[in-house]
N, C-alpha and C. Protein backbone atom coordinates (compact mmCIF):
# COMPACT_ATOMS: atom_id res chain seq x y z
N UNK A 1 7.67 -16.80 8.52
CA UNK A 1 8.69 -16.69 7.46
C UNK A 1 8.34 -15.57 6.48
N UNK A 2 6.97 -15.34 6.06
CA UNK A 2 6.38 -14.17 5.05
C UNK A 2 6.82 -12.86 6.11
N UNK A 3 7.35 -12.18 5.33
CA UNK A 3 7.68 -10.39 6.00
C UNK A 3 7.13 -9.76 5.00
N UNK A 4 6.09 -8.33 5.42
CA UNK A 4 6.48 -7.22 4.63
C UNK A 4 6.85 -6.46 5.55
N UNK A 5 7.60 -5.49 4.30
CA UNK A 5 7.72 -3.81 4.84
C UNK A 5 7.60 -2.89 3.66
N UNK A 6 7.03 -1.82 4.59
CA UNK A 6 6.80 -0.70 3.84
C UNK A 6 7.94 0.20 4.17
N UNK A 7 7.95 1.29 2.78
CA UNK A 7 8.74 2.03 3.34
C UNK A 7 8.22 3.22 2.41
N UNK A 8 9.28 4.76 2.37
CA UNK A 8 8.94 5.61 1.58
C UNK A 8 8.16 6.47 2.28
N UNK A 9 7.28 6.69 3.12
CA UNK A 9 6.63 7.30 3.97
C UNK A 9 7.72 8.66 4.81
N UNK A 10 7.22 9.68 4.47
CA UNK A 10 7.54 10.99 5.35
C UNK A 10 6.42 12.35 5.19
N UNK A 11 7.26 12.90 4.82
CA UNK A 11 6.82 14.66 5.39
C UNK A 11 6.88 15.07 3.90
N UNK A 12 5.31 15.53 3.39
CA UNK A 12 5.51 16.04 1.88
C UNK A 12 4.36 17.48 1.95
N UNK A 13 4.55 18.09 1.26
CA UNK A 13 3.80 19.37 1.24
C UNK A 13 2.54 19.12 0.25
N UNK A 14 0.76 19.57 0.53
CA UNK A 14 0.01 19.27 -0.42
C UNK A 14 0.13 19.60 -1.61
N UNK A 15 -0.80 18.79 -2.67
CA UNK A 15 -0.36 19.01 -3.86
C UNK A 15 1.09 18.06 -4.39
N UNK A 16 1.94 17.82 -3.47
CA UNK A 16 3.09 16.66 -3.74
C UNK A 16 2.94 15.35 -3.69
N UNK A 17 3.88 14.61 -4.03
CA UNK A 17 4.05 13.08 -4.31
C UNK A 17 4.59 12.20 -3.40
N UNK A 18 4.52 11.63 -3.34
CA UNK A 18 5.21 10.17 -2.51
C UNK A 18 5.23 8.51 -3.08
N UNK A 19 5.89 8.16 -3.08
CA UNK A 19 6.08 6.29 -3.55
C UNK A 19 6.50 5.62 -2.38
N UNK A 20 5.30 5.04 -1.98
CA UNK A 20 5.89 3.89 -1.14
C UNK A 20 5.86 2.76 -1.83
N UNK A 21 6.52 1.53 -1.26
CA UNK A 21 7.22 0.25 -1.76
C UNK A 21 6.72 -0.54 -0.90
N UNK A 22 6.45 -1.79 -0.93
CA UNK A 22 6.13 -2.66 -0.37
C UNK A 22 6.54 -4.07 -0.51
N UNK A 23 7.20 -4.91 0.44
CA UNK A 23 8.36 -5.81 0.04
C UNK A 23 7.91 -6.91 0.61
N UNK A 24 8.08 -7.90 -0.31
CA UNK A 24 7.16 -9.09 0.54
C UNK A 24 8.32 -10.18 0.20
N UNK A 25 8.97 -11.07 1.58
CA UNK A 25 9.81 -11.38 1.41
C UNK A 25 9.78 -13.11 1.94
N UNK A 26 9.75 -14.35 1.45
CA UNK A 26 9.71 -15.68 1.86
C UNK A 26 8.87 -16.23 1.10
N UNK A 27 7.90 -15.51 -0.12
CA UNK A 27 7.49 -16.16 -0.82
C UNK A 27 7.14 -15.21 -2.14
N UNK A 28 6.85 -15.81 -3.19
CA UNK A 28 6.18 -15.11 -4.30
C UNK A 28 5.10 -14.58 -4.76
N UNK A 29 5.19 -12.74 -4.70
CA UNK A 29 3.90 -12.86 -4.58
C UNK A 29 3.29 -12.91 -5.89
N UNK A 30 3.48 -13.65 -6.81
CA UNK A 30 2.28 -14.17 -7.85
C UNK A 30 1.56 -14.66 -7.22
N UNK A 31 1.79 -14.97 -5.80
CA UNK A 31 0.71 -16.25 -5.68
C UNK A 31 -0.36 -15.49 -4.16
N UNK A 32 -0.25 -13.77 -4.45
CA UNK A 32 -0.55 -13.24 -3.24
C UNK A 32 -1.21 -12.07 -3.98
N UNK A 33 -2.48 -11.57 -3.60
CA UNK A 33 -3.21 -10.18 -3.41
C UNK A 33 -2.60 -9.14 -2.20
N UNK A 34 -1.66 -8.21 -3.17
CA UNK A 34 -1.61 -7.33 -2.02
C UNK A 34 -2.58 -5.70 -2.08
N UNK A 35 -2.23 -5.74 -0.97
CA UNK A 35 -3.32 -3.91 -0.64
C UNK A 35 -2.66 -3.35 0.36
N UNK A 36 -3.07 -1.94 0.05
CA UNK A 36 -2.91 -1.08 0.65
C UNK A 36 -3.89 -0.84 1.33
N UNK A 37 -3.70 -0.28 2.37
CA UNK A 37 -4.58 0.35 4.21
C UNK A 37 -4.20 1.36 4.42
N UNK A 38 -4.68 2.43 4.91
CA UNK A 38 -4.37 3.10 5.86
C UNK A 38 -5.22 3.80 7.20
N UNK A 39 -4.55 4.29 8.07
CA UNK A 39 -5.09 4.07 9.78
C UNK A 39 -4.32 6.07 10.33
N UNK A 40 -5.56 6.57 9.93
CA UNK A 40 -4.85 7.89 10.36
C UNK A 40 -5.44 7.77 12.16
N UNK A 41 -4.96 8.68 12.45
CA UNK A 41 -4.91 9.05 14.03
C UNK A 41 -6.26 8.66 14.36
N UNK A 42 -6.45 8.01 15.41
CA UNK A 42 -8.00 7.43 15.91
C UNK A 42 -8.39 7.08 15.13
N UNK A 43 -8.52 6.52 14.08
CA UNK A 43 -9.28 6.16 12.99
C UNK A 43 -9.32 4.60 12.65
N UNK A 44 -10.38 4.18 12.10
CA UNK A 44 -10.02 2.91 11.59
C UNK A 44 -8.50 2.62 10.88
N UNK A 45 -9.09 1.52 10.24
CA UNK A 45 -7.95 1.07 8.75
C UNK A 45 -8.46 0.75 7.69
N UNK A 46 -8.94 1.68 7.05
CA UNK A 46 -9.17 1.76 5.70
C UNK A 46 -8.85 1.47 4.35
N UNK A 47 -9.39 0.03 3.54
CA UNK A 47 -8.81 0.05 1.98
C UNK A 47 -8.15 1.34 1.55
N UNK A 48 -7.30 1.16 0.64
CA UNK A 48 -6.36 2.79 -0.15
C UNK A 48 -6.91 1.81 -1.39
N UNK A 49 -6.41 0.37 -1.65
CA UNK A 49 -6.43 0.21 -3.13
C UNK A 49 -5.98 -0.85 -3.10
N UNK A 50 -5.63 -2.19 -3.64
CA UNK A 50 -5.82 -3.66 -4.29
C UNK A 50 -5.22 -4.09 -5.89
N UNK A 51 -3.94 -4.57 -5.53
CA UNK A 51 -3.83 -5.43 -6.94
C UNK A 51 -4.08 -6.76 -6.59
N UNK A 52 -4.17 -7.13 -7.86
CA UNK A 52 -4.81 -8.61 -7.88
C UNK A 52 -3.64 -9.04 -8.98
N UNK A 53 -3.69 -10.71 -8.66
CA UNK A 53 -2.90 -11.46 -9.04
C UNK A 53 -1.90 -11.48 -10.80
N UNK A 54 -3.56 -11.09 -10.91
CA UNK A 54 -2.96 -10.58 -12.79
C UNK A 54 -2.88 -8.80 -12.95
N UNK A 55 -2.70 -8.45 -11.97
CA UNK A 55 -1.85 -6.83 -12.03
C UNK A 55 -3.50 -6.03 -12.45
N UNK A 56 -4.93 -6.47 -12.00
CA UNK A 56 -5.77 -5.41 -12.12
C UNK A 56 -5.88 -4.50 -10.90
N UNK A 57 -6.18 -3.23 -10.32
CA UNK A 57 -6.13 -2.52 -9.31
C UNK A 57 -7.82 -2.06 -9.17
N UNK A 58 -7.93 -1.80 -7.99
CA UNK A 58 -8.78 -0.98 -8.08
C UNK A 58 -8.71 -0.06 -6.56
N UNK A 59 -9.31 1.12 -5.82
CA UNK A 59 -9.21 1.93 -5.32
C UNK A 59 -10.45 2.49 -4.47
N UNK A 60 -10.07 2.89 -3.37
CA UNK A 60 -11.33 3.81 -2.77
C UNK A 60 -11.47 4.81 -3.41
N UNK A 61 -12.62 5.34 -3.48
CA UNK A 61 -13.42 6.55 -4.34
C UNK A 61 -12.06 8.03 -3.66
N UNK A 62 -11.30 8.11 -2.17
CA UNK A 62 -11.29 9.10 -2.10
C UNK A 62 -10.10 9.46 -2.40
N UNK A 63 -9.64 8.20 -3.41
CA UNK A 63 -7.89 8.27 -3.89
C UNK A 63 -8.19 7.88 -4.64
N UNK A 64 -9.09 7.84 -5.49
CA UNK A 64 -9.12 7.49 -7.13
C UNK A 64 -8.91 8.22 -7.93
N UNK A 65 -7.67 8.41 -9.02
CA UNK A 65 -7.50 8.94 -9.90
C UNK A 65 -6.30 10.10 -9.52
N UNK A 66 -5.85 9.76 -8.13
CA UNK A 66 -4.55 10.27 -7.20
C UNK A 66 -3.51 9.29 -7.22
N UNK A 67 -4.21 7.96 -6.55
CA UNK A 67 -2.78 7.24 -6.15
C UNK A 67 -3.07 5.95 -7.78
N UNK A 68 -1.60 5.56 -7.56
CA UNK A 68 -1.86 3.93 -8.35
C UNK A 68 -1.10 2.98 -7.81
N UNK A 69 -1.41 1.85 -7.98
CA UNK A 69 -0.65 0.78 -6.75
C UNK A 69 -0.11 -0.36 -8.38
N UNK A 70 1.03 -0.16 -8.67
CA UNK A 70 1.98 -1.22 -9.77
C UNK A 70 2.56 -2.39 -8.72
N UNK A 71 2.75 -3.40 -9.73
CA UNK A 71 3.32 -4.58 -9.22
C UNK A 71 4.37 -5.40 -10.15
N UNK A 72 5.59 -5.41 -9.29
CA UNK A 72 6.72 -5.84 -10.11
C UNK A 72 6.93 -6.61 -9.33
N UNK A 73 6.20 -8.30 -9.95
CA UNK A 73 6.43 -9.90 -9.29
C UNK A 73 7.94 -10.18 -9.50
N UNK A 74 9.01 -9.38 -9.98
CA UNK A 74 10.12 -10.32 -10.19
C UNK A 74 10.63 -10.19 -8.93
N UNK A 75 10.31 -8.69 -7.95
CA UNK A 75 11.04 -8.32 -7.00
C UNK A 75 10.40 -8.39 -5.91
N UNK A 76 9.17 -9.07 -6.06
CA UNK A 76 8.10 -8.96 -4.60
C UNK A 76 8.17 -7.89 -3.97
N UNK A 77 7.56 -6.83 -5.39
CA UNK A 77 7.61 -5.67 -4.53
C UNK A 77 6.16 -4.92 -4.97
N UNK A 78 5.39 -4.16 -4.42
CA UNK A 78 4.54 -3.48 -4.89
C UNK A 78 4.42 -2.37 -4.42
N UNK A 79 3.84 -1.17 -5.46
CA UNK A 79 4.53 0.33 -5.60
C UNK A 79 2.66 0.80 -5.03
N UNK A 80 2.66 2.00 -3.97
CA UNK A 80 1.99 2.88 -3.79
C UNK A 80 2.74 4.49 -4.24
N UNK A 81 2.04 4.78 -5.53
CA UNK A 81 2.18 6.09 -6.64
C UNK A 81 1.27 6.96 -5.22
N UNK A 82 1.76 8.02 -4.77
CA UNK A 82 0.78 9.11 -4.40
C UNK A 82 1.00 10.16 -5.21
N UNK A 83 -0.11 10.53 -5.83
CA UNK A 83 0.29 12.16 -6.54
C UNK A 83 -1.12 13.42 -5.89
N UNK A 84 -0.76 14.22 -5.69
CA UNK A 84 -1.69 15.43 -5.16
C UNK A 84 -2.76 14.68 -4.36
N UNK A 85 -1.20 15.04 -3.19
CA UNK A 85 -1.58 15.00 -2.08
C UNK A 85 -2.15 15.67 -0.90
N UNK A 86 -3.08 15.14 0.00
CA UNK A 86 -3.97 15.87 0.37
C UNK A 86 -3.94 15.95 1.78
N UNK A 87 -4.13 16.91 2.90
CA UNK A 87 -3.86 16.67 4.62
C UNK A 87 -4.45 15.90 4.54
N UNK A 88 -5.43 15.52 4.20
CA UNK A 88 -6.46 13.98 4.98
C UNK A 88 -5.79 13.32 4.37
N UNK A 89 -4.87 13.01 3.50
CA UNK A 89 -3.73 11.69 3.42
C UNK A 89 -3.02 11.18 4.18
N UNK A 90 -3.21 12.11 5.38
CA UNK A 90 -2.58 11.60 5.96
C UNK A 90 -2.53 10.65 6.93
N UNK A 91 -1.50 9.67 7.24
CA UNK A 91 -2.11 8.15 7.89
C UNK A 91 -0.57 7.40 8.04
N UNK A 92 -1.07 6.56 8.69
CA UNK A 92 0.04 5.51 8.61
C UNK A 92 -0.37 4.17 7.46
N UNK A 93 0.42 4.00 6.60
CA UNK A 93 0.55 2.98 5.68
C UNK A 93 0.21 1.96 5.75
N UNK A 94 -0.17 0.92 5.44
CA UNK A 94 0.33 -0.59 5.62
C UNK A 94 -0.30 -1.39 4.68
N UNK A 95 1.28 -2.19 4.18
CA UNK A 95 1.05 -3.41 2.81
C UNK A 95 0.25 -4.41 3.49
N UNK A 96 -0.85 -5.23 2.83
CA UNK A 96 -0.86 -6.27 3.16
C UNK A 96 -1.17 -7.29 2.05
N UNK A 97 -0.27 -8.43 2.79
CA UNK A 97 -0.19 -9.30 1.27
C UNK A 97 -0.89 -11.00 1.51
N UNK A 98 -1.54 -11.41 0.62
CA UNK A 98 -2.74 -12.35 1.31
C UNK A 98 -2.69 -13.67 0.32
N UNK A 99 -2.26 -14.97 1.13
CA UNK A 99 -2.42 -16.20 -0.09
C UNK A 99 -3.69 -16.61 -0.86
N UNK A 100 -4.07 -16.45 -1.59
CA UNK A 100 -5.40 -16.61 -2.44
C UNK A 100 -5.66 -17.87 -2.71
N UNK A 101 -4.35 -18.60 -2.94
CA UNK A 101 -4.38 -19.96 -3.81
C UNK A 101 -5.06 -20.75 -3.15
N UNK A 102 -4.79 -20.87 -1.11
CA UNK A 102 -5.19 -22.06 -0.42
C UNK A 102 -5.20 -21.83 0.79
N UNK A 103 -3.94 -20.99 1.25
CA UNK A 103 -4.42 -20.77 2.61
C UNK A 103 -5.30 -19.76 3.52
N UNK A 104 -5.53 -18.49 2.75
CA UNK A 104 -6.26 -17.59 2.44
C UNK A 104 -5.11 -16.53 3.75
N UNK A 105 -4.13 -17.22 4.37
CA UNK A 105 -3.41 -16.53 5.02
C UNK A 105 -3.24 -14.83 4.24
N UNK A 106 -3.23 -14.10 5.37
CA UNK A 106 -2.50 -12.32 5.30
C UNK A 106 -1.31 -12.22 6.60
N UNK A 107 -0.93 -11.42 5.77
CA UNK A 107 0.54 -10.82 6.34
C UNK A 107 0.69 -9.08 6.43
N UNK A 108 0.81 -8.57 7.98
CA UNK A 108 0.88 -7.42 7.60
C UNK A 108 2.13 -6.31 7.49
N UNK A 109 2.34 -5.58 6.94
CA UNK A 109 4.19 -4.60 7.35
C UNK A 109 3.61 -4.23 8.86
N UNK A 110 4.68 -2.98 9.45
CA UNK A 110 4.77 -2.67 10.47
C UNK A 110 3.90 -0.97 9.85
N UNK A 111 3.66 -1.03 8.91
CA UNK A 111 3.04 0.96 8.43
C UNK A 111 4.42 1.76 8.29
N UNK A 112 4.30 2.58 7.25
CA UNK A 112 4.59 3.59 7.38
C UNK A 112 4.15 4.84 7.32
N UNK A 113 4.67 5.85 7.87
CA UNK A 113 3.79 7.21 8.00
C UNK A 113 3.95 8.29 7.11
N UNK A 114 2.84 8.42 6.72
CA UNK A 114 2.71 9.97 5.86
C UNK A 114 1.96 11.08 6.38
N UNK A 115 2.96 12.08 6.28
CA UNK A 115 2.43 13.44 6.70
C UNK A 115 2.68 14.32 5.56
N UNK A 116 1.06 15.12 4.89
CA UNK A 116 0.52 16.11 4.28
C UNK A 116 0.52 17.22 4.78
N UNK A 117 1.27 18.34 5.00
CA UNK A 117 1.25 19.34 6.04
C UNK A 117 2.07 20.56 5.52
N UNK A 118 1.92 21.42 5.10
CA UNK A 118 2.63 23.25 4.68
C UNK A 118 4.08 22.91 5.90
């Protein structure tokens, strides 16, 4: 019944911006830690960044002080800010949103893709 999706993901030139969204839909996420991942080509899936329940964030060292991840509980939605952006940004996306309270259940989107590229 829990869905996310991501979206917002395309084709941006370095040095540019992007907002992806992240939509979490069958339950509320006050009651959910979501994060951001991402999984470039052959690569693992890597933390991007983490809000927590009372809206604190925090970030991998190699998007710190680039991206910011906001959270607006009215809409079960949570915002990935990219600003100066970099080719190694590039990756496929993915929200994931996780029950804290009890079941410790996660839920993941399907990714979306960003490409950093002239």
């Amino acid at each position: 019944q829990v869905q996310v999706v991501e979206s917002g993901g395309g084709l941006v030139q370095p040095g540019g911006s992007l907002r992806l969204s992240c939509v979490v839909s069958g339950v509320s996420i006050r009651r959910y830690a979501v994060s951001w991942y991402r999984q470039g080509s052959g690569k693992e899936r890597d933390l991007v960044g983490a809000a927590t329940l009372g809206g604190s964030t925090n970030y991998a060292d190699s998007v710190k002080g680039r991206f910011t991840i906001t959270r607006d509980n009215a809409i079960n939605t949570v915002y990935l800010q990219m600003n100066n952006l970099k080719p190694e940004d590039t990756a496929v996306y993915y929200c994931n949103a996780r029950n804290v309270y009890d079941t410790n259940n996660d839920y993941w989107g399907q990714g979306t893709q960003v490409i950093v590229s002239s």
